[in-house]
Protein backbone atom coordinates (compact mmCIF):
# COMPACT_ATOMS: atom_id res chain seq x y z
CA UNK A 1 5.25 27.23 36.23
CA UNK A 2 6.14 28.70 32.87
CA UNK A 3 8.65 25.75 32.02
CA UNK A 4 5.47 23.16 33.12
CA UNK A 5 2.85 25.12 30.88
CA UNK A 6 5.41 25.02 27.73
CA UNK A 7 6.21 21.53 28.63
CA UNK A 8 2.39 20.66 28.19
CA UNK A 9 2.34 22.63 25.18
CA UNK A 10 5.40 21.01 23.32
CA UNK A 11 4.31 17.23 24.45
CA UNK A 12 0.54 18.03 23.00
CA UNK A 13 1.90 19.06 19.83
CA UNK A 14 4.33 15.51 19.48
CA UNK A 15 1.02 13.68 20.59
CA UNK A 16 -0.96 15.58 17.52
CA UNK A 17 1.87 14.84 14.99
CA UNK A 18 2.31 11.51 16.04
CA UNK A 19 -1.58 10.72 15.75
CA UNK A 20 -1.45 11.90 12.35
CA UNK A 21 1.28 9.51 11.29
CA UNK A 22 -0.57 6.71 12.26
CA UNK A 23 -3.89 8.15 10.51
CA UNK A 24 -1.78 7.71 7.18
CA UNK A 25 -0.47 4.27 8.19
CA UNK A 26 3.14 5.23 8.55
CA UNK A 27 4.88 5.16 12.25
CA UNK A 28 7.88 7.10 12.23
CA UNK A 29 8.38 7.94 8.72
CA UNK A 30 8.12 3.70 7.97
CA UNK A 31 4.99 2.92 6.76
CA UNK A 32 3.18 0.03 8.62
CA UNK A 33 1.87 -3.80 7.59
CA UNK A 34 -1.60 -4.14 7.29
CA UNK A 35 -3.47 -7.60 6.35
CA UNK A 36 -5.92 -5.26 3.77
CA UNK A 37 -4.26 -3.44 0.85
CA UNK A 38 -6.21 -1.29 -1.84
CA UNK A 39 -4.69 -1.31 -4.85
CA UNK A 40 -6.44 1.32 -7.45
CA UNK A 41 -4.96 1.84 -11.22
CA UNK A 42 -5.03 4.91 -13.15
CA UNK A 43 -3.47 5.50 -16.58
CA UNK A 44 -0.35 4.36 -16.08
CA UNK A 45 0.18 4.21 -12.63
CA UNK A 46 -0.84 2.69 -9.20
CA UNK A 47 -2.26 4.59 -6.22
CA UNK A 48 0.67 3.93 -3.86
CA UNK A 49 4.45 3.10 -4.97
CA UNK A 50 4.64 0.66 -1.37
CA UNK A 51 2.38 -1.49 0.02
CA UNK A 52 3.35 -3.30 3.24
CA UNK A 53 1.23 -6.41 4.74
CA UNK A 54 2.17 -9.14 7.10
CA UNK A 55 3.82 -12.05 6.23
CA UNK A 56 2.20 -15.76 7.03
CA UNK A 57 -1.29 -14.07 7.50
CA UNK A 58 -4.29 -13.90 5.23
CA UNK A 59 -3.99 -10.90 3.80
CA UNK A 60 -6.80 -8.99 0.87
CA UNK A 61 -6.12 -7.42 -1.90
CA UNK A 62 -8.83 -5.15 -3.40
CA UNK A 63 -8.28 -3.77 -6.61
CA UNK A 64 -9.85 -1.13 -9.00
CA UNK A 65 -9.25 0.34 -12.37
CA UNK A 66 -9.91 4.04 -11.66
CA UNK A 67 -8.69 5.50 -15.10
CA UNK A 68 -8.59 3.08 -17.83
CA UNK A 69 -8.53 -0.83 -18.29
CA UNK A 70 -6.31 -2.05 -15.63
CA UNK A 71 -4.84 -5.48 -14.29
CA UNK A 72 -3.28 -6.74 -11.04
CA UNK A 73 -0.68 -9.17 -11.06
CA UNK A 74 2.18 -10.06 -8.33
CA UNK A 75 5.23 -11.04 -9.96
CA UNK A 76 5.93 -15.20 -9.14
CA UNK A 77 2.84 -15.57 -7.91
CA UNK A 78 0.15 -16.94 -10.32
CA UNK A 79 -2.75 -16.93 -8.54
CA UNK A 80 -2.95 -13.11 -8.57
CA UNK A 81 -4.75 -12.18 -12.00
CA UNK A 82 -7.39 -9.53 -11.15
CA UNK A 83 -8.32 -7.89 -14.12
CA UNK A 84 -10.59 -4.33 -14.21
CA UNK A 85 -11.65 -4.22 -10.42
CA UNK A 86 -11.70 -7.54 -8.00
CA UNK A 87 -10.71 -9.17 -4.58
CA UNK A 88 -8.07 -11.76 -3.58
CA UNK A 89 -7.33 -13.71 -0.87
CA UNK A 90 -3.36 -14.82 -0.42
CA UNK A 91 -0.96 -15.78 2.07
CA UNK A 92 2.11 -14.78 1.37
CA UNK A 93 6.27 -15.46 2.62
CA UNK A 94 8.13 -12.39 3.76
CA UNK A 95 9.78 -11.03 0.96
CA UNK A 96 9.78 -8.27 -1.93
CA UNK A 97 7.32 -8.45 -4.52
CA UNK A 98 6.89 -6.70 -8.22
CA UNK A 99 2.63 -5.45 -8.71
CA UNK A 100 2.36 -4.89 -12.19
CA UNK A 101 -0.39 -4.21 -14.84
CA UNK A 102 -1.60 -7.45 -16.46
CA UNK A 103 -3.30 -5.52 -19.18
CA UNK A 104 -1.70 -3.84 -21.91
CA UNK A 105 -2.85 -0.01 -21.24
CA UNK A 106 -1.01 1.83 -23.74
CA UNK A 107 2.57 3.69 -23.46
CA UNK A 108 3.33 3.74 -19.46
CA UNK A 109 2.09 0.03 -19.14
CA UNK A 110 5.98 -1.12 -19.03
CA UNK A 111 6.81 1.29 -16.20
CA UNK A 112 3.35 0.61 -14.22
CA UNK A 113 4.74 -1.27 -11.07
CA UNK A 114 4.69 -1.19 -7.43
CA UNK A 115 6.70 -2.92 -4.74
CA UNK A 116 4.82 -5.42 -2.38
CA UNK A 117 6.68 -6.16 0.78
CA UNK A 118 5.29 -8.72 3.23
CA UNK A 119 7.28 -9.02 6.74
């Protein structure tokens, strides 16, 4: 009876943690595609260093300058060019992709990137 009652205990407690993984969009320690990011820009840095999304589906990007005058672009893609606070629409290939800051901020614009991975 004891080992059943400490058995209930110990599984509720994995159930809790594992529900608040998912709550912060990471399964496992990996952190998990989504087809909406949002992207927000503060003096000289973005609000997440990863961003993960699906490959070969519609995906949205919303961005916002929080701190500052801000831009959006995604390295060899030209279509992305959001500058102080916007939406776009893309498709993308799996891959790697650079986020930078399309506007230059001040001293931390060179380092302001992110990595964009669609799979």
């Amino acid at each position: 009876m004891v080992h059943r009652i400490a058995f209930i205990l110990l599984f509720s407690m994995c159930m809790m943690m594992t529900g608040c993984a998912q709550q912060e969009g990471q399964t496992g320690g990996k952190i998990r595609p989504v087809t909406v990011i949002n992207v927000e820009a503060a003096n000289w840095s973005f609000n997440k260093d990863v961003y993960k999304v699906f490959a070969g589906k519609k995906i949205t990007i919303n961005f916002k300058s929080v701190e500052g005058h801000h831009g959006l672009g995604i390295r060899g893609i030209d279509s992305v060019n959001i500058k102080g606070e916007g939406s776009v629409k893309i498709i993308l290939e799996p891959g790697e992709y650079q986020i930078y800051c399309t506007v230059p901020c001040g001293k931390g614009h060179e380092e302001m990137i992110a990595t964009l991975i669609a799979v």
